[in-house]
PDB file of N, CA and C in Angstrom:
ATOM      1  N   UNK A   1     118.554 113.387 184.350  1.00  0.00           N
ATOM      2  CA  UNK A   1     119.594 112.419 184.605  1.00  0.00           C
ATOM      3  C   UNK A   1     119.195 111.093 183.950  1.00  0.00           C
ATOM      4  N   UNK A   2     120.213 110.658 183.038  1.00  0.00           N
ATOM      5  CA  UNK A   2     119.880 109.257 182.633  1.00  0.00           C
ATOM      6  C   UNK A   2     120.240 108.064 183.704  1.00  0.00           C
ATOM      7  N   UNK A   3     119.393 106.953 183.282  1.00  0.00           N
ATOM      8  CA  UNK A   3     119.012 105.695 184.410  1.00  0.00           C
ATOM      9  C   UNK A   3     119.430 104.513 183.519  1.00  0.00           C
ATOM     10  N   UNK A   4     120.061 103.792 184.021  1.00  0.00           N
ATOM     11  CA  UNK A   4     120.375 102.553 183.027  1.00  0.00           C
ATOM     12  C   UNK A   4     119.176 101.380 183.528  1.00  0.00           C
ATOM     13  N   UNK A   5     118.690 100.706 182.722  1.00  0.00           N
ATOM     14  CA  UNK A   5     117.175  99.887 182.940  1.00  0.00           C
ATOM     15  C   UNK A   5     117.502  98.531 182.676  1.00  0.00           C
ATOM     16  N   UNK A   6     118.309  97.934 183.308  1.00  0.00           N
ATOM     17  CA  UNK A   6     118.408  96.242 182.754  1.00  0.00           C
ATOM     18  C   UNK A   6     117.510  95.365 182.520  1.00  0.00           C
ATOM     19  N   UNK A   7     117.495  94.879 181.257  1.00  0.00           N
ATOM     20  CA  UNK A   7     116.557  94.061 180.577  1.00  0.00           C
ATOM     21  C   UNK A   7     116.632  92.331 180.933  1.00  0.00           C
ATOM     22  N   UNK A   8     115.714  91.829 181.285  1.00  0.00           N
ATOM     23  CA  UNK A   8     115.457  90.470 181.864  1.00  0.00           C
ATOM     24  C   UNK A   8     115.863  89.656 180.566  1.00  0.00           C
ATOM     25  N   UNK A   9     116.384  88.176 180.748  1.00  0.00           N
ATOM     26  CA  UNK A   9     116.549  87.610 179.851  1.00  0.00           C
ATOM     27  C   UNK A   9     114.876  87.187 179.270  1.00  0.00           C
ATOM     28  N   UNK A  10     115.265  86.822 177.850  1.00  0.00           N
ATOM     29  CA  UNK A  10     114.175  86.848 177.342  1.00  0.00           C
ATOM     30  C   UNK A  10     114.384  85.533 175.876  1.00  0.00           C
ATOM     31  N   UNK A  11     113.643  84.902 175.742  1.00  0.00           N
ATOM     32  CA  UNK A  11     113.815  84.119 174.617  1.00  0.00           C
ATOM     33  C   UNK A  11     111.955  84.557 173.461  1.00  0.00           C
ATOM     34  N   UNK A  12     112.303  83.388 172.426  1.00  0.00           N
ATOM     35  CA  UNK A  12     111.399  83.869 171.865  1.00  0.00           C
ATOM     36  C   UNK A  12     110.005  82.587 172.270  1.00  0.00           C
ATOM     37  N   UNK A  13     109.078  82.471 171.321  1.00  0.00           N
ATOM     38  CA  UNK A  13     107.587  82.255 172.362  1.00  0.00           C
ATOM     39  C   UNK A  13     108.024  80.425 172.167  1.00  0.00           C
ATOM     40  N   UNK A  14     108.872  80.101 171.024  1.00  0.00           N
ATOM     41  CA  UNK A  14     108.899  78.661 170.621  1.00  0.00           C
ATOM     42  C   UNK A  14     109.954  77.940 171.313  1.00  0.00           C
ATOM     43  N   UNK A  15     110.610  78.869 172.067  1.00  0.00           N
ATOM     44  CA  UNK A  15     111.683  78.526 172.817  1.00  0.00           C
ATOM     45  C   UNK A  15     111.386  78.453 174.428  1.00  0.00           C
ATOM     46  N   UNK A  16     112.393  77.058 174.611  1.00  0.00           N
ATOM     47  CA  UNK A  16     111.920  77.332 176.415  1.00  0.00           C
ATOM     48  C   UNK A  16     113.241  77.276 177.284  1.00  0.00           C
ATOM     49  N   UNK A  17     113.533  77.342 178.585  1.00  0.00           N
ATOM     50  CA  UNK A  17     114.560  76.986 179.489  1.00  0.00           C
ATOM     51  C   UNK A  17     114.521  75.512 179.442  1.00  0.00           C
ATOM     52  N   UNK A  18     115.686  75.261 179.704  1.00  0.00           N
ATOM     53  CA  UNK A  18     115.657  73.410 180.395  1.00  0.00           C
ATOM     54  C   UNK A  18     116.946  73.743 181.085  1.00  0.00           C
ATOM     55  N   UNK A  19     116.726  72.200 182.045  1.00  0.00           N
ATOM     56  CA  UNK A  19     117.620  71.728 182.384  1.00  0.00           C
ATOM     57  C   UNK A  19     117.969  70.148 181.761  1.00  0.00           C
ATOM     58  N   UNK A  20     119.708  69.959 181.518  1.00  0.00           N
ATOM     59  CA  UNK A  20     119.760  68.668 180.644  1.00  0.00           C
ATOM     60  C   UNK A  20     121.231  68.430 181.399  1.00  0.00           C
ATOM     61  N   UNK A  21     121.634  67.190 180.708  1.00  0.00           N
ATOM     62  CA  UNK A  21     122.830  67.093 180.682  1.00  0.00           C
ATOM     63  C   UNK A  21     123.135  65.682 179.453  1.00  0.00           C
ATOM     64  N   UNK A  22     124.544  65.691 179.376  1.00  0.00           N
ATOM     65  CA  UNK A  22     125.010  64.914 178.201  1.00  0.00           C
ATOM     66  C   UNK A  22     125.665  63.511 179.171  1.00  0.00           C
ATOM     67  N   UNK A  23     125.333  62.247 178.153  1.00  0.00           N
ATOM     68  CA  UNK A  23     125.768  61.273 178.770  1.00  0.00           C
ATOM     69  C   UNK A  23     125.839  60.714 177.497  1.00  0.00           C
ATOM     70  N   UNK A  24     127.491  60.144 177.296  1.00  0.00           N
ATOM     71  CA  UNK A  24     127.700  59.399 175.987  1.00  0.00           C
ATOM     72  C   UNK A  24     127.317  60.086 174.574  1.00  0.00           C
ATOM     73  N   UNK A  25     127.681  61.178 174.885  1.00  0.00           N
ATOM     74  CA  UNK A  25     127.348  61.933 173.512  1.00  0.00           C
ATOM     75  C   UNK A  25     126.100  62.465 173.154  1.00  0.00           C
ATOM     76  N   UNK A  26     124.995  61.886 173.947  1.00  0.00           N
ATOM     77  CA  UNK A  26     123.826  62.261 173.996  1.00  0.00           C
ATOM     78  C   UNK A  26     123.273  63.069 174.772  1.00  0.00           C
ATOM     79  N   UNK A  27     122.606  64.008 174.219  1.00  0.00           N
ATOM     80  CA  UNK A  27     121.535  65.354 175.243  1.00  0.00           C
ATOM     81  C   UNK A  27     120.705  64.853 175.847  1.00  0.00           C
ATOM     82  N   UNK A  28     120.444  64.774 177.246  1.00  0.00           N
ATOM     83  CA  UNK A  28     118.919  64.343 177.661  1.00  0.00           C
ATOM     84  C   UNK A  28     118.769  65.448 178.455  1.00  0.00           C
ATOM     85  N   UNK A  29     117.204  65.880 177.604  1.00  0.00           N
ATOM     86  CA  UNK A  29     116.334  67.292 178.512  1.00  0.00           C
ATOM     87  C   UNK A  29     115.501  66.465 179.457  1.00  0.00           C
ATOM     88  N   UNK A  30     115.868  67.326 180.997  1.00  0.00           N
ATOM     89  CA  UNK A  30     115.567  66.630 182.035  1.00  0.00           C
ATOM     90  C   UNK A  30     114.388  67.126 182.795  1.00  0.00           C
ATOM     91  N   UNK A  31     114.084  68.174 182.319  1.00  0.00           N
ATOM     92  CA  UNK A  31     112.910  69.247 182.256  1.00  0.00           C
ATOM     93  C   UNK A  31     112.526  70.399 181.672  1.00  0.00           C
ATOM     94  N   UNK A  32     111.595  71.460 181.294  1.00  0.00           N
ATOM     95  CA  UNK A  32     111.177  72.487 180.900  1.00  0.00           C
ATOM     96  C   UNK A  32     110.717  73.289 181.765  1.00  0.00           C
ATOM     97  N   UNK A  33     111.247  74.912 181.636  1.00  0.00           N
ATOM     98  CA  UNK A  33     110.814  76.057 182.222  1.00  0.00           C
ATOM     99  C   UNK A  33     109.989  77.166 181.199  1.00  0.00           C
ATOM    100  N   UNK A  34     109.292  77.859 181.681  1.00  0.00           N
ATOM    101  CA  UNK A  34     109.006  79.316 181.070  1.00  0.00           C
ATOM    102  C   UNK A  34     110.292  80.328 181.441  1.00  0.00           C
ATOM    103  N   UNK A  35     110.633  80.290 182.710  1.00  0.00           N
ATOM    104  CA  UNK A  35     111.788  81.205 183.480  1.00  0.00           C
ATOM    105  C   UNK A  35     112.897  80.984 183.347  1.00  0.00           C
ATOM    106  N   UNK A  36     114.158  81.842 183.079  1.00  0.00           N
ATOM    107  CA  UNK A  36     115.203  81.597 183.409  1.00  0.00           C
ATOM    108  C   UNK A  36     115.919  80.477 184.763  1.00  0.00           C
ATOM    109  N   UNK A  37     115.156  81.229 185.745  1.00  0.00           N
ATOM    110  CA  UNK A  37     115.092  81.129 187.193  1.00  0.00           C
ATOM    111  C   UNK A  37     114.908  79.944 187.570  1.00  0.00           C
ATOM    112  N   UNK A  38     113.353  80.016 187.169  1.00  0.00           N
ATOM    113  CA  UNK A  38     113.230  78.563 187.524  1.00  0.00           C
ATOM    114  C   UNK A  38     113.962  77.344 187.165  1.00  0.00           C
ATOM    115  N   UNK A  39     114.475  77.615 186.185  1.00  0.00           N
ATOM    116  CA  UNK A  39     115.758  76.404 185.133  1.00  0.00           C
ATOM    117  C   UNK A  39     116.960  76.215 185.842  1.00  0.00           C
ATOM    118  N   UNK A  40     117.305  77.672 186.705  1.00  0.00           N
ATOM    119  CA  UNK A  40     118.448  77.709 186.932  1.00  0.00           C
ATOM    120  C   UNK A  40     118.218  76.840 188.757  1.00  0.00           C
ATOM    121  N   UNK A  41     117.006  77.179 189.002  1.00  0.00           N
ATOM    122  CA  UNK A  41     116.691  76.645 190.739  1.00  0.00           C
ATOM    123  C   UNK A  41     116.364  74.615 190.441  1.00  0.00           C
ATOM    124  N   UNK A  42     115.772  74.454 189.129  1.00  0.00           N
ATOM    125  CA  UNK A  42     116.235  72.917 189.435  1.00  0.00           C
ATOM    126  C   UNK A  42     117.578  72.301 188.782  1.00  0.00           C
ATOM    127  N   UNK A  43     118.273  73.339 188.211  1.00  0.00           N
ATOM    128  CA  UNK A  43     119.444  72.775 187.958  1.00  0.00           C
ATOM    129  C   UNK A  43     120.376  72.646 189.664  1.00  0.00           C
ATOM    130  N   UNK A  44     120.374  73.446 190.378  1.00  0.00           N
ATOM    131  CA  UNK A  44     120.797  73.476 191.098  1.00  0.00           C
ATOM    132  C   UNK A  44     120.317  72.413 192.171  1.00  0.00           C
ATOM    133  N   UNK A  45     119.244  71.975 191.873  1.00  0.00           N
ATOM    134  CA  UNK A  45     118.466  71.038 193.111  1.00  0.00           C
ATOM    135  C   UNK A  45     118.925  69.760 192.968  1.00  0.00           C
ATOM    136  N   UNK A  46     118.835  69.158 190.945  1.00  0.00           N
ATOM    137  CA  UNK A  46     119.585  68.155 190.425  1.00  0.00           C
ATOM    138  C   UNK A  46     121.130  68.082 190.657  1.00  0.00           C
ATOM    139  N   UNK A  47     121.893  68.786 191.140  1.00  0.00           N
ATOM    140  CA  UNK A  47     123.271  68.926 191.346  1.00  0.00           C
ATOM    141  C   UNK A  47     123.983  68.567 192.913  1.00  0.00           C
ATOM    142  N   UNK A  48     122.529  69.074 193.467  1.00  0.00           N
ATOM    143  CA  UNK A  48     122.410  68.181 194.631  1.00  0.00           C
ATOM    144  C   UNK A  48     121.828  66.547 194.963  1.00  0.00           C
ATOM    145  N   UNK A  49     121.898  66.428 194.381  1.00  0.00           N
ATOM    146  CA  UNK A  49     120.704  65.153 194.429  1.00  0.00           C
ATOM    147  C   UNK A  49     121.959  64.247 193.976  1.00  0.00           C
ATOM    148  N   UNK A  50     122.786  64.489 192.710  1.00  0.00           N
ATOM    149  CA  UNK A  50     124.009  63.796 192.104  1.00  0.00           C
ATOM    150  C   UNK A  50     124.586  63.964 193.358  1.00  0.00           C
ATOM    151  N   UNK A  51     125.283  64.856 193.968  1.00  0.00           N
ATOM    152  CA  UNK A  51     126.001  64.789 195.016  1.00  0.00           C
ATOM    153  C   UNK A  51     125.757  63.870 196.025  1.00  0.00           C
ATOM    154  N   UNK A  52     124.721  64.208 196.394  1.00  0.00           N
ATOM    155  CA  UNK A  52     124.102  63.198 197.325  1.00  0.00           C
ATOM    156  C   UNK A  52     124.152  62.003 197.058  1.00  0.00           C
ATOM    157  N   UNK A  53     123.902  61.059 196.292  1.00  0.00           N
ATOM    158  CA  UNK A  53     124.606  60.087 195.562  1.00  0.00           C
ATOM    159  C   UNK A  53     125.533  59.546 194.254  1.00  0.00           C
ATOM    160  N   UNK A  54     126.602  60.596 195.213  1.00  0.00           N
ATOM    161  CA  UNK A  54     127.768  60.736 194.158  1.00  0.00           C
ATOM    162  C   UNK A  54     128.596  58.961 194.634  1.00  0.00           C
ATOM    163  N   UNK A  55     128.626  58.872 195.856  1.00  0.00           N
ATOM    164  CA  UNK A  55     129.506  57.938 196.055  1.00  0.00           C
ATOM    165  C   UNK A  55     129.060  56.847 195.591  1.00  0.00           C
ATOM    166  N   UNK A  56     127.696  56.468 195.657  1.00  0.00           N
ATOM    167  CA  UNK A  56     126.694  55.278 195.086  1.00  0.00           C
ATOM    168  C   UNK A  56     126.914  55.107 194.038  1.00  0.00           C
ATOM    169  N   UNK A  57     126.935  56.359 193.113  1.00  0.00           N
ATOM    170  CA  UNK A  57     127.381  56.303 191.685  1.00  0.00           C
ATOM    171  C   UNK A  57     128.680  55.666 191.007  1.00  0.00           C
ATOM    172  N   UNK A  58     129.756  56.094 192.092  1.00  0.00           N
ATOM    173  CA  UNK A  58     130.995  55.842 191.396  1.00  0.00           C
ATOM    174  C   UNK A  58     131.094  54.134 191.817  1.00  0.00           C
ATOM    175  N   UNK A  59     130.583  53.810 192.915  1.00  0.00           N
ATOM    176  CA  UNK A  59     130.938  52.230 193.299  1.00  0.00           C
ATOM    177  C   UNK A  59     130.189  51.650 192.474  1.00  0.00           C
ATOM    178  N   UNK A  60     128.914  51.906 192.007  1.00  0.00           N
ATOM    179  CA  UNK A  60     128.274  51.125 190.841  1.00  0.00           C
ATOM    180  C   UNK A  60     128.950  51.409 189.359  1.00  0.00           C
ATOM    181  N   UNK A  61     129.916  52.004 189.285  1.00  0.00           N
ATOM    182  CA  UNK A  61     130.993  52.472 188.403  1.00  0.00           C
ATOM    183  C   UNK A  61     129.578  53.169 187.071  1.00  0.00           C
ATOM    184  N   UNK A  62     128.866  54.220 187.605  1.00  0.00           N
ATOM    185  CA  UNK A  62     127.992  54.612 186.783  1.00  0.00           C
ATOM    186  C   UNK A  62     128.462  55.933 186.517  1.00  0.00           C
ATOM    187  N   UNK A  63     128.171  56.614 185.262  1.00  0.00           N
ATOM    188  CA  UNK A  63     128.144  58.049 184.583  1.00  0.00           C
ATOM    189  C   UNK A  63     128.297  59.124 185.949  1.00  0.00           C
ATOM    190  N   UNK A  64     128.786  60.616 186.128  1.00  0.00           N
ATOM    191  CA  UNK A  64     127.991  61.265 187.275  1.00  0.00           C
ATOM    192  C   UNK A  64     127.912  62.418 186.096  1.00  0.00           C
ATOM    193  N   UNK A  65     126.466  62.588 186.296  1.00  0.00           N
ATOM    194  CA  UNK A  65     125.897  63.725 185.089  1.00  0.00           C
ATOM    195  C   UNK A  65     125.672  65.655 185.538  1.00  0.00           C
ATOM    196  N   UNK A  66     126.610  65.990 184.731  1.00  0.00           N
ATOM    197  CA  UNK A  66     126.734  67.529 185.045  1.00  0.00           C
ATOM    198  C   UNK A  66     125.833  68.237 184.781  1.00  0.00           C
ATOM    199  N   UNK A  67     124.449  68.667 185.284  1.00  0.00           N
ATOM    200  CA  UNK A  67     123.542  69.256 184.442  1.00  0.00           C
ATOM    201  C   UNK A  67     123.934  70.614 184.564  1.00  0.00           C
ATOM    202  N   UNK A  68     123.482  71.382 183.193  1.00  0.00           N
ATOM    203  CA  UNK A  68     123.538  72.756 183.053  1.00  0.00           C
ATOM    204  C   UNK A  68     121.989  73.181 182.256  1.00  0.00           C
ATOM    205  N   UNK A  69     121.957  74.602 182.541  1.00  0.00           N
ATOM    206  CA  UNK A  69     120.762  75.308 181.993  1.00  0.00           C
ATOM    207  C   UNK A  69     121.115  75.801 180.203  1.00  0.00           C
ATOM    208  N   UNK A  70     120.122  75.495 179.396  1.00  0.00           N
ATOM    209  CA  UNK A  70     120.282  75.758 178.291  1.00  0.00           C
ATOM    210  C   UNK A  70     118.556  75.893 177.670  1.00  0.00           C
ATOM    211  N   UNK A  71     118.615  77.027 176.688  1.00  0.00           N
ATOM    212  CA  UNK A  71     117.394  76.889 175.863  1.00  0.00           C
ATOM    213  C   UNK A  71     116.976  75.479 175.156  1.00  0.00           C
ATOM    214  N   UNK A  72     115.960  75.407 174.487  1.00  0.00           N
ATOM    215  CA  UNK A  72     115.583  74.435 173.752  1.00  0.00           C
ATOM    216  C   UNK A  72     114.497  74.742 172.873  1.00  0.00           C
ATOM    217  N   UNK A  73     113.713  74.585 172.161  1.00  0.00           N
ATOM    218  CA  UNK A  73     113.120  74.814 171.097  1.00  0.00           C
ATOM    219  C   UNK A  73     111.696  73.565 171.098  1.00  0.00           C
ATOM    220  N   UNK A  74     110.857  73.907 171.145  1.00  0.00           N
ATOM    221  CA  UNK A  74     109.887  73.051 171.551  1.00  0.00           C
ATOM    222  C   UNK A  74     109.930  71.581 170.502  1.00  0.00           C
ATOM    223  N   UNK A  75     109.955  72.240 169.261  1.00  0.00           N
ATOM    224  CA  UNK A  75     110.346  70.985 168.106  1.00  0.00           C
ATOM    225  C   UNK A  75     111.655  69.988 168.275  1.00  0.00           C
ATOM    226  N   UNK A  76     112.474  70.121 169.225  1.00  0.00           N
ATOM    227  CA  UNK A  76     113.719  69.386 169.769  1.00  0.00           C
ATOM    228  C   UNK A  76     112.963  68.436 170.571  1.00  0.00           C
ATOM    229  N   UNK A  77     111.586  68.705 171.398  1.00  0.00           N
ATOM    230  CA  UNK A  77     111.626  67.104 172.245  1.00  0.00           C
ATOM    231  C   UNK A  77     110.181  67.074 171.373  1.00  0.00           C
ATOM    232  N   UNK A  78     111.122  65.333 171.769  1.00  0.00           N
ATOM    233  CA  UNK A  78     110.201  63.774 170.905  1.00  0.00           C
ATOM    234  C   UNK A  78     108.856  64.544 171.910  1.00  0.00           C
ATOM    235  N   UNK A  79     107.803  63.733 171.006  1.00  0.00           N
ATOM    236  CA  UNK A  79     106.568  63.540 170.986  1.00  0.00           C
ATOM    237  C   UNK A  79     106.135  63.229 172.393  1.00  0.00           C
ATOM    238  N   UNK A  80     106.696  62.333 173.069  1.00  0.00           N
ATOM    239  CA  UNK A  80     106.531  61.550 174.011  1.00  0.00           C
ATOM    240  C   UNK A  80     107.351  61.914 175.386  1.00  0.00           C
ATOM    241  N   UNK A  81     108.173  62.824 174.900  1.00  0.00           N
ATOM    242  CA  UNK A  81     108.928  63.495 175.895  1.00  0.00           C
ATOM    243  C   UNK A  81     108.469  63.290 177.343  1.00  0.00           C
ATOM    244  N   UNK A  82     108.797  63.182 178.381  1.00  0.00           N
ATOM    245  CA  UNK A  82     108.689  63.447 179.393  1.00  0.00           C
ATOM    246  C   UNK A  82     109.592  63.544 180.534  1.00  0.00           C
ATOM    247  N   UNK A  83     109.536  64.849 181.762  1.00  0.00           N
ATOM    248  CA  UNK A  83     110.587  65.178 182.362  1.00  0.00           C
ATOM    249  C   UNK A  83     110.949  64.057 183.180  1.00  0.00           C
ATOM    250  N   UNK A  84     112.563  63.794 183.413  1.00  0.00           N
ATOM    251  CA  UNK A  84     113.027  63.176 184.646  1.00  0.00           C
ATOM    252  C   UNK A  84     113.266  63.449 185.696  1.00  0.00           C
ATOM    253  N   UNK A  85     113.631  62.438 186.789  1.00  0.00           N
ATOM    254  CA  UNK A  85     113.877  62.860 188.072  1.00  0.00           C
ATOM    255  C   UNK A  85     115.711  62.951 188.001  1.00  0.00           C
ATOM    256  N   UNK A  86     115.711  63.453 189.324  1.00  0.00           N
ATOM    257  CA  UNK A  86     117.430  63.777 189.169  1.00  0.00           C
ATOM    258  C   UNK A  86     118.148  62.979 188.752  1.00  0.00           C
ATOM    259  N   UNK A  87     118.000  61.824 188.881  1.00  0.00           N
ATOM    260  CA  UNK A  87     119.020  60.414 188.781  1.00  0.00           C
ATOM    261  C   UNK A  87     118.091  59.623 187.702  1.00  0.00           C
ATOM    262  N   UNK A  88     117.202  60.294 187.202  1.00  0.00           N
ATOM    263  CA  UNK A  88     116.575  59.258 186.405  1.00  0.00           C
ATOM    264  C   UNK A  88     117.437  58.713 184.660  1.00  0.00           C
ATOM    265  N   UNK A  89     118.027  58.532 184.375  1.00  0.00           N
ATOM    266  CA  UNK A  89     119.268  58.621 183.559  1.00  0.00           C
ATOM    267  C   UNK A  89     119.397  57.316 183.892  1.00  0.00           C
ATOM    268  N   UNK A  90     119.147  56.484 184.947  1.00  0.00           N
ATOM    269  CA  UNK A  90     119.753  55.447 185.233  1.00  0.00           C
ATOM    270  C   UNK A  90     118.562  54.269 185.374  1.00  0.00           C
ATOM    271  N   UNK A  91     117.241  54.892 185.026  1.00  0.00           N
ATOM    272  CA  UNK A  91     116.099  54.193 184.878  1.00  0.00           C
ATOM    273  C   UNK A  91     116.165  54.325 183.161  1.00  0.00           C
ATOM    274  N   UNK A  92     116.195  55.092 182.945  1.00  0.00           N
ATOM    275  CA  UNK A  92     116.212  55.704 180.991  1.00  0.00           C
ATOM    276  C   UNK A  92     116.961  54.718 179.792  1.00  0.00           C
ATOM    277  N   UNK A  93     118.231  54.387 180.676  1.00  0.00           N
ATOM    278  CA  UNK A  93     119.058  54.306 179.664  1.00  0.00           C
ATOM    279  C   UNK A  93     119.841  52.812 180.856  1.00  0.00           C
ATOM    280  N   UNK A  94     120.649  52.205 179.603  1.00  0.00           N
ATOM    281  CA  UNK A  94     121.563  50.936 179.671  1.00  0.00           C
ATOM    282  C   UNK A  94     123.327  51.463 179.947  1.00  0.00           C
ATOM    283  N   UNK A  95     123.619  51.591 181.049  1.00  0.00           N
ATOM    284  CA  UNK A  95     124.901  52.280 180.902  1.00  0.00           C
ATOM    285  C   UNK A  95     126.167  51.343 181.121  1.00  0.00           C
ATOM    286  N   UNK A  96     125.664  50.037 181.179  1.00  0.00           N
ATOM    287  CA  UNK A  96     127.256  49.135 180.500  1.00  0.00           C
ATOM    288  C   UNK A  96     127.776  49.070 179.902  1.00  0.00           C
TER     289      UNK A  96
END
C-alpha cells in the first residue's frame, strides 16, 4: 500500500525565515529564524503587541505595521543589522 509522506518546508542554507513588515515603502526585517515555525510564532506575538497598542498608535496618528513571515537571504541585511522589538519601528525611524 502506498503512503503519502509530506515534506517540511525547506529553504536553501543562505536563506533564512523572518519576520518584517513594510512602512513607507520600505522593508524592515524585524528578526531571523532557522524555522518556519518559529517565524511564524513571533510573527504572531508581534501582532499582538501592535494590537495591544493599537489605540496608542492611532492617537499619536502613527503607522500600525502588518507583519508577515517571509524568506530572506542573508546578503539582504546590512552589516549592522540588528533585530527589533515589536514596536520598535518607532525608535528606528522619523515617522512625520
Amino acid at each position: 500500500m502506498s503512503k503519502i509522506i509530506p515534506f517540511a518546508k525547506t529553504i536553501s542554507k543562505n536563506k533564512l525565515w523572518a519576520t518584517a513588515f513594510y512602512l513607507k515603502g520600505k522593508r524592515y526585517v524585524t528578526n531571523i529564524y532557522s524555522s518556519h515555525q518559529q517565524a511564524i510564532e513571533d510573527c504572531i506575538w508581534r501582532q499582538k503587541e501592535v494590537q495591544a497598542y493599537k489605540q496608542l498608535l492611532i492617537s499619536a496618528q502613527q503607522p500600525i505595521p502588518e507583519y508577515y513571515v517571509t524568506t530572506v537571504h542573508q546578503s539582504e541585511l546590512p552589516k549592522n543589522w540588528k533585530p527589533l522589538p515589536a514596536l520598535g519601528f518607532l525608535l528606528k525611524t522619523k515617522l512625520s
